[in-house]
C-alpha atoms as a PDB file:
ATOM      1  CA  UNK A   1      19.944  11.476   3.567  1.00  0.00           C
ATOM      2  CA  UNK A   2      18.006  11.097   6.896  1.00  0.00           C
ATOM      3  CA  UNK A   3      17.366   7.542   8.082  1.00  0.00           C
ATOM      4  CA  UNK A   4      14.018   8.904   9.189  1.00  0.00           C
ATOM      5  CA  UNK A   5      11.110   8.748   7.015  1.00  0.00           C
ATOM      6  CA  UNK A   6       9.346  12.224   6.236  1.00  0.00           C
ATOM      7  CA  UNK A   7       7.020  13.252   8.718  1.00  0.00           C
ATOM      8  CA  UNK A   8       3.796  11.545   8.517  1.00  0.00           C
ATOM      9  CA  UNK A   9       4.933   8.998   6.585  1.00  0.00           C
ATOM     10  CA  UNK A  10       5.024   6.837   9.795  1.00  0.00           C
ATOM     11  CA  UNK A  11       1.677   4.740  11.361  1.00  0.00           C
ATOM     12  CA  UNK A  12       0.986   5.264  15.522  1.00  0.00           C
ATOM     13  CA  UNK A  13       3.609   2.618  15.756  1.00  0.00           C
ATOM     14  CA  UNK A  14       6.308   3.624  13.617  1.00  0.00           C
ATOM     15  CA  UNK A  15       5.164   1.377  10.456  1.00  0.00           C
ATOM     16  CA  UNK A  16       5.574   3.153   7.168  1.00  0.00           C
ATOM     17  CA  UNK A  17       3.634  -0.040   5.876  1.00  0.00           C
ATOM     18  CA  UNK A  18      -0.093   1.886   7.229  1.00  0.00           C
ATOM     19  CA  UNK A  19       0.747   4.546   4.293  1.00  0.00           C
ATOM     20  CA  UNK A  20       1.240   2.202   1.742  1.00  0.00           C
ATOM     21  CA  UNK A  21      -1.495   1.025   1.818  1.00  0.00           C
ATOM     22  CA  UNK A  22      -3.280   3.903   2.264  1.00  0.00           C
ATOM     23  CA  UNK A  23      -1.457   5.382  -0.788  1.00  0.00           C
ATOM     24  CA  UNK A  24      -2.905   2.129  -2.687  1.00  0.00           C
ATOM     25  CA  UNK A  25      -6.479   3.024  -1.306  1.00  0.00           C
ATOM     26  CA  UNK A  26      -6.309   6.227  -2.771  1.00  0.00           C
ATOM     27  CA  UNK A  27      -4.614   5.261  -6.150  1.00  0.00           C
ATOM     28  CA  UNK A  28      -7.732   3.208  -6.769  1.00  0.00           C
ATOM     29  CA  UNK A  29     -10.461   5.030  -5.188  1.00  0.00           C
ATOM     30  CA  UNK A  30      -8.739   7.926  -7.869  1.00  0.00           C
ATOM     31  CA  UNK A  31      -8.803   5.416 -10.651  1.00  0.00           C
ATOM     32  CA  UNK A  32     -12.712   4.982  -9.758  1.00  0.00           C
ATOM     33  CA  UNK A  33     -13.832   8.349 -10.170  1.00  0.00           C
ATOM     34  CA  UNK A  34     -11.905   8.914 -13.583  1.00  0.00           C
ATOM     35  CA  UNK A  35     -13.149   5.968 -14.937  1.00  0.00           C
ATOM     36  CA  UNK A  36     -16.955   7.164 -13.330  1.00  0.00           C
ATOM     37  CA  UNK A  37     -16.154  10.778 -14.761  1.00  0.00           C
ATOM     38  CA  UNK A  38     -15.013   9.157 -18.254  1.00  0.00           C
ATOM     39  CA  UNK A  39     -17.314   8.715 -21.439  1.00  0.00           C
ATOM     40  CA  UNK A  40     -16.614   5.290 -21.367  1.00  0.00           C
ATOM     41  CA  UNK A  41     -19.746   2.893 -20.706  1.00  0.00           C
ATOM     42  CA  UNK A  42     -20.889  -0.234 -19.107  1.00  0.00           C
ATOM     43  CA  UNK A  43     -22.780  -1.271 -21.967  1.00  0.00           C
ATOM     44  CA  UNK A  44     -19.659  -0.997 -24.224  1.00  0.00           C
ATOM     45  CA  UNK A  45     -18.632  -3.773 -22.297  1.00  0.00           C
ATOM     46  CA  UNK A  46     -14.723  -2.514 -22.389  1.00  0.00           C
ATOM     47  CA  UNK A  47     -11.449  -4.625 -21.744  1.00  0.00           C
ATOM     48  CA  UNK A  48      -9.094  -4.148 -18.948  1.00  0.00           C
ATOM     49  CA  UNK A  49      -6.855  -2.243 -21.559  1.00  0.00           C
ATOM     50  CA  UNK A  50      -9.660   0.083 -22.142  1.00  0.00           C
ATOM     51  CA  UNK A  51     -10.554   0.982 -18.881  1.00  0.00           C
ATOM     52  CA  UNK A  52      -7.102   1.452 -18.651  1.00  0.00           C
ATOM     53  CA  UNK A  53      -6.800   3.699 -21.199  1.00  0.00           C
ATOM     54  CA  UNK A  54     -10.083   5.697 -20.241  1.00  0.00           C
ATOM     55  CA  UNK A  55      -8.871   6.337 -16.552  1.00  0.00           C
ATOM     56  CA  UNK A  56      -5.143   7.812 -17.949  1.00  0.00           C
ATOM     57  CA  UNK A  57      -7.278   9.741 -20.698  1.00  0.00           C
ATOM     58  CA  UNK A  58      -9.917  11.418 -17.792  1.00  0.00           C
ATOM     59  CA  UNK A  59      -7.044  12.533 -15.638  1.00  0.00           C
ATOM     60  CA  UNK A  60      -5.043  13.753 -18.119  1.00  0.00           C
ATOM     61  CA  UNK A  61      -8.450  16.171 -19.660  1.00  0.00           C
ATOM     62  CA  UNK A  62      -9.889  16.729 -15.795  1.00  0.00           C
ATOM     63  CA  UNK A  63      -6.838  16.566 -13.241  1.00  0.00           C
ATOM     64  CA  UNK A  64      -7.412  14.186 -10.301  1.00  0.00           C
ATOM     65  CA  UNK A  65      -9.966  17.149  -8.744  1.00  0.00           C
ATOM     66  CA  UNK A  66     -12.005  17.636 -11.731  1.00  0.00           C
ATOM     67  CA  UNK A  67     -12.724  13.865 -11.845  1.00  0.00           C
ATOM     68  CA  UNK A  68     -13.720  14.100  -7.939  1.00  0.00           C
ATOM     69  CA  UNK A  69     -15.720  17.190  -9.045  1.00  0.00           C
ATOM     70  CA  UNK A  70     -17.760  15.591 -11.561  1.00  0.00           C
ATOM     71  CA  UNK A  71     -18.475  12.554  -9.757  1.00  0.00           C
ATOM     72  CA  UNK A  72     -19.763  14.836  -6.365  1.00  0.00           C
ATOM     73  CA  UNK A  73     -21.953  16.596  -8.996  1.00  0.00           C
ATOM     74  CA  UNK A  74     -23.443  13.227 -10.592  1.00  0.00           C
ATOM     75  CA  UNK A  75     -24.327  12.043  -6.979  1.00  0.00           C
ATOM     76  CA  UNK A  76     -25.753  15.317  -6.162  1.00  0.00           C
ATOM     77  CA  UNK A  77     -27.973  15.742  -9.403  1.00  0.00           C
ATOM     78  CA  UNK A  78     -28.329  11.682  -9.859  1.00  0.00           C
ATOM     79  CA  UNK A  79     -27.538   9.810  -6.770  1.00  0.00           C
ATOM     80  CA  UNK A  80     -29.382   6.821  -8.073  1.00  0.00           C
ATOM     81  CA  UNK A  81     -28.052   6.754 -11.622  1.00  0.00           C
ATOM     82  CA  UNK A  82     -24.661   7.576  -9.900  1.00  0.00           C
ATOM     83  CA  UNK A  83     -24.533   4.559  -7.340  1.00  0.00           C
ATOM     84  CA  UNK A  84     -24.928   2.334 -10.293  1.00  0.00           C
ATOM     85  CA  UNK A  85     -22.073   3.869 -12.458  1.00  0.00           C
ATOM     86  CA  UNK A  86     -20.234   3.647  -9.503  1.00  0.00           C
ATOM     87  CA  UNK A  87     -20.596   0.526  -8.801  1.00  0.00           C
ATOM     88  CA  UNK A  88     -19.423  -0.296 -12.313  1.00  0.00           C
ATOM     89  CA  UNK A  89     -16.527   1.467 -12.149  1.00  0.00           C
ATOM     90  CA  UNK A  90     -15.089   0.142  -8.925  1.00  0.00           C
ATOM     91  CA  UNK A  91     -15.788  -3.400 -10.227  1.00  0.00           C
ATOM     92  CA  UNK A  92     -14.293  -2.238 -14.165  1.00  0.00           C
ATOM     93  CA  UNK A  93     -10.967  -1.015 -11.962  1.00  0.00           C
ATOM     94  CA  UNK A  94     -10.986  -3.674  -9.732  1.00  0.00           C
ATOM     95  CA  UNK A  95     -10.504  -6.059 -12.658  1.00  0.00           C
ATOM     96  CA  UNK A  96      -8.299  -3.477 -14.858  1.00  0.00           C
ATOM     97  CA  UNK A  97      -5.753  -2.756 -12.074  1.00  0.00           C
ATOM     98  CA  UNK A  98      -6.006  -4.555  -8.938  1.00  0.00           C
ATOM     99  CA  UNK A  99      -6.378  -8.463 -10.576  1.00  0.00           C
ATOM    100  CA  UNK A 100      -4.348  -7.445 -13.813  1.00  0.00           C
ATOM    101  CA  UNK A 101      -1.308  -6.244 -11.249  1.00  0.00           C
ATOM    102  CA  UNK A 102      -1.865  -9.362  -9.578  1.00  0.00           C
ATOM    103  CA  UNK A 103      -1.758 -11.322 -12.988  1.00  0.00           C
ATOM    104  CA  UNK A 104       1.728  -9.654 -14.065  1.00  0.00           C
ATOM    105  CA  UNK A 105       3.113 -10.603 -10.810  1.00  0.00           C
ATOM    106  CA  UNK A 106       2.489 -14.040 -11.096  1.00  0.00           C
ATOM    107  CA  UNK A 107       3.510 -13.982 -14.759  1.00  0.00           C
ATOM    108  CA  UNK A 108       6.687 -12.172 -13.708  1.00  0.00           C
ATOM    109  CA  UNK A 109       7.317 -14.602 -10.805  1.00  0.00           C
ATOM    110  CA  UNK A 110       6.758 -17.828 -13.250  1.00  0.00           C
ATOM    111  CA  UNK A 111       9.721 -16.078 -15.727  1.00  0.00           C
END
């Protein structure tokens, strides 16, 4: 095994830290258009564990790329409806993922 890291796994100064977080960038900005491309709805006011499950069940029917797709087509045939559900969905993830990883953490830590 090299002691290198793969190419372009490294930032301009040799920190693998820069894609890390860029991996975690993507992760969500991919969790926010499944959720966006999903059938679930704002007004069904879901749980974390539903938006959840809606995100796992859009990339499993669409792929990654067919979410993307769908969402480039809503903002091209409904960029005002679009902004909206976006908006939604990165605040639906933000509280499903992001601040529910940072809830097991602490509840793991306290153990």
């Amino acid at each position: 095994m090299s002691p290198h890291p793969p190419v372009g796994m490294l930032g301009s100064d040799g920190d693998t830290r820069k894609e890390t977080s860029m991996s975690a960038t993507n992760m969500n900005d991919a969790r926010c258009e499944a959720l966006f491309a999903s059938a679930l709805q704002r007004s069904d006011a879901p749980c974390p564990a539903e938006v959840r499950d809606a995100v796992r069940r859009a990339v499993q029917s669409l792929g990654s790329g067919g979410c993307a797709a769908q969402v480039a087509q809503e903002f091209g045939d409904h960029p005002e409806t679009a902004i909206l559900r976006m908006r939604w969905a990165r605040e639906a993830v933000e509280r499903a993922f992001v601040a529910g990883d940072a809830l097991v953490a602490t509840v793991a830590d306290a153990a």
